[in-house]
Protein backbone atom coordinates (compact mmCIF):
# COMPACT_ATOMS: atom_id res chain seq x y z
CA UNK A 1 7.94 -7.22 -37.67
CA UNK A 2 9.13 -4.98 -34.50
CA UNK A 3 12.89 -6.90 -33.25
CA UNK A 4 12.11 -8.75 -29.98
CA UNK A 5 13.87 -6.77 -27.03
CA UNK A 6 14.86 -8.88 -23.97
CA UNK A 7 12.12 -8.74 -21.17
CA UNK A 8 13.48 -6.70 -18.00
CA UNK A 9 12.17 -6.19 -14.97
CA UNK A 10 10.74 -2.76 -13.22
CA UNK A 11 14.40 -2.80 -11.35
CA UNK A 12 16.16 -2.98 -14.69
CA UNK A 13 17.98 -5.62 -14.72
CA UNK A 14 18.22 -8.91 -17.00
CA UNK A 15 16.25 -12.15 -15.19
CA UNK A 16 18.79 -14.38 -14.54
CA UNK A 17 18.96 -17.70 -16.77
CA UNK A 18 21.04 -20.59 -15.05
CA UNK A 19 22.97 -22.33 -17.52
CA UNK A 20 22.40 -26.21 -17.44
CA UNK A 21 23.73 -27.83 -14.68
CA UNK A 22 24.46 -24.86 -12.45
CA UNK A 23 24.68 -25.06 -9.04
CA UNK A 24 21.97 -23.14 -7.30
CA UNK A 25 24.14 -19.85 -5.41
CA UNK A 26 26.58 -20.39 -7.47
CA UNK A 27 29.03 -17.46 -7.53
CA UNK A 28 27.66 -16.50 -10.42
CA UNK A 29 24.21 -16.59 -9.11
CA UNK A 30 25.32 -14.53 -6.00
CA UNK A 31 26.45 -11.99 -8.24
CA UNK A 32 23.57 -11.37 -9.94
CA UNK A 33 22.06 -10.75 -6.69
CA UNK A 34 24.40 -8.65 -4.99
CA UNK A 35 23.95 -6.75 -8.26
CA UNK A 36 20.25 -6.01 -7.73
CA UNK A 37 20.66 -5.46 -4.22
CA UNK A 38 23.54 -2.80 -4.34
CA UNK A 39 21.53 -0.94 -7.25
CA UNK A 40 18.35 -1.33 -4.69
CA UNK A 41 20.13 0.15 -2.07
CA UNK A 42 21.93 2.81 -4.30
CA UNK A 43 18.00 4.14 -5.30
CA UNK A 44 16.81 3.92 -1.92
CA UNK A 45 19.94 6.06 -0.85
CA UNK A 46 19.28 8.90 -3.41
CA UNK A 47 15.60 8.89 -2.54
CA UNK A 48 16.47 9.86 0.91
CA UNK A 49 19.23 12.66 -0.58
CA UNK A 50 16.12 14.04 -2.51
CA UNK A 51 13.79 14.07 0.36
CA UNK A 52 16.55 15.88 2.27
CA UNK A 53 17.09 18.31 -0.27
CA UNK A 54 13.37 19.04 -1.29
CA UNK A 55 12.77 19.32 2.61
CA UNK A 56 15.59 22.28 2.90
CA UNK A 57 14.23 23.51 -0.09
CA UNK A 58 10.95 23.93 0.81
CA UNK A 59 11.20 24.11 4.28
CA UNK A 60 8.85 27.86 5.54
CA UNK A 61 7.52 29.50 8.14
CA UNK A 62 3.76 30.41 6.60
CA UNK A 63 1.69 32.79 8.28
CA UNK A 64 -1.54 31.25 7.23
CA UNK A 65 -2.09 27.81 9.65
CA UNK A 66 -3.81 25.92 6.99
CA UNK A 67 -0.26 26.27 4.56
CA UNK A 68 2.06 25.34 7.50
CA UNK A 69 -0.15 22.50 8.39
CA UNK A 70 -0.14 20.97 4.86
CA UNK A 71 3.45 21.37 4.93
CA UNK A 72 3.74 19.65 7.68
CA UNK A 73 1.61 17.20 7.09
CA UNK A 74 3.44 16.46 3.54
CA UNK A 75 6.90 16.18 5.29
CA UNK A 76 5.33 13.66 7.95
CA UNK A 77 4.75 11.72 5.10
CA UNK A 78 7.69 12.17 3.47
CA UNK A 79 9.44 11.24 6.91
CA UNK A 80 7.61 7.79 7.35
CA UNK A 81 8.51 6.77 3.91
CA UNK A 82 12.06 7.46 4.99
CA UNK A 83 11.56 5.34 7.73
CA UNK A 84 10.23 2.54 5.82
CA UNK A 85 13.42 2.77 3.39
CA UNK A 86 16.04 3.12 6.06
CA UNK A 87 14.51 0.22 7.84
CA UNK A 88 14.43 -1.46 3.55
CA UNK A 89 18.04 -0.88 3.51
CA UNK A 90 19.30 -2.54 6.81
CA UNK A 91 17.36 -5.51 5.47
CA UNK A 92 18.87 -5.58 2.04
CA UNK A 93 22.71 -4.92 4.25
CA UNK A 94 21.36 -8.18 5.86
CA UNK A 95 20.91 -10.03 2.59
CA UNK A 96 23.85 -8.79 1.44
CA UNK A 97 26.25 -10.13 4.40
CA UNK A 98 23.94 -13.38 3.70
CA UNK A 99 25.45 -13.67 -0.06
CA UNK A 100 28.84 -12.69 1.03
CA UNK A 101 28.50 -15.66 3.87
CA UNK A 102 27.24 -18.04 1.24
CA UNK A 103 23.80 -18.48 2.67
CA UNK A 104 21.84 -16.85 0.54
CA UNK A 105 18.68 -18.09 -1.21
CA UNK A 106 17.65 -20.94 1.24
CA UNK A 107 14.80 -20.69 3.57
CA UNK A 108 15.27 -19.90 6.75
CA UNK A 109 12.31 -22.13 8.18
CA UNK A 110 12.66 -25.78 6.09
CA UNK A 111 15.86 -24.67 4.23
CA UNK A 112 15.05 -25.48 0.78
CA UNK A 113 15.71 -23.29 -2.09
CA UNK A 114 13.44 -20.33 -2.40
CA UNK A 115 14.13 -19.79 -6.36
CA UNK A 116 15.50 -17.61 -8.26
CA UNK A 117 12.24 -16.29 -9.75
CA UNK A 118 11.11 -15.71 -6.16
CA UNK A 119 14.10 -13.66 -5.34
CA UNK A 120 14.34 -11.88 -8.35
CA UNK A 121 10.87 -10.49 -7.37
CA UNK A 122 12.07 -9.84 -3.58
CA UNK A 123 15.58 -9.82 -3.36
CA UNK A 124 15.58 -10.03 0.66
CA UNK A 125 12.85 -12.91 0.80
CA UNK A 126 14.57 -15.53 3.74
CA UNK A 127 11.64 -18.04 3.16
CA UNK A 128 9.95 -20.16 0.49
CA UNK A 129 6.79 -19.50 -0.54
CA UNK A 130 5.14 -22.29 1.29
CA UNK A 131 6.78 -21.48 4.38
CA UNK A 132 5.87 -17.50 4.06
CA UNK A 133 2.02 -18.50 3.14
CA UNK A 134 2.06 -20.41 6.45
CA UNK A 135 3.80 -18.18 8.52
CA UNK A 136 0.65 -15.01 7.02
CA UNK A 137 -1.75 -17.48 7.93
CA UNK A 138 -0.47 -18.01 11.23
CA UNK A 139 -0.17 -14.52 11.92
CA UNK A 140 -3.78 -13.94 10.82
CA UNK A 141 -5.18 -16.28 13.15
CA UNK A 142 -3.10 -15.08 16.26
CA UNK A 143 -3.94 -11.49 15.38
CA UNK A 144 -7.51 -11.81 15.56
């Protein structure tokens, strides 16, 4: 019978398993987090070296229109994923400061604890999942 390896996330790191009768943001629990987050942001940083580098790289003048516009087109894309991450790692900068000022891992709206589980799955989550399901819904209804 195969040995049982510990389950880990897609991130990589170990789920975090309060001992009994640990207070919730603990500094131990804040740890853990800041962990995740700094490795989150470390990925996100090297993603945008690579996109830097592959755009140098590949960056030509081609004669033919239809090359220079699917060039184009591929560093657009490449640009608005950027975008997305840069705006990804002012968030997780936010979070951070939020651990550092002790008031991490409570939602923002009612102010009870989102969970670890919940956070573990998205590290900068500021609301519970009750709160977040009504704040969608509301959304939905004033976006129509």
């Amino acid at each position: 019978m195969p040995t049982q390896e510990k389950q880990q996330s897609i991130s990589g790191f170990e789920p975090y398993v309060p001992s009994k009768g640990e207070e919730y943001m603990g500094e131990p629990m804040r740890k853990h987090f800041t962990k995740i987050l700094q490795k989150w942001k470390q990925d996100l940083m090297q993603e945008v070296d690579r996109t830097v580098d592959h755009m140098k790289d590949e960056a030509a003048n081609f004669p033919d229109p239809a090359d220079r516009a699917s060039q184009e087109e591929e560093f657009s894309l490449e640009l608005r994923a950027r975008d997305r991450e840069r705006k990804l790692i002012k968030k997780i900068d936010k979070t951070l400061q939020l651990i550092e000022d002790e008031d991490y891992g409570w939602c923002e709206s009612c102010g009870v604890e989102i969970g670890i589980k919940r956070l573990e799955a998205r590290p900068t989550a500021d609301m519970c999942v009750d709160c977040k399901t009504l704040a969608e819904i509301k959304e939905k209804q004033v976006g129509k």
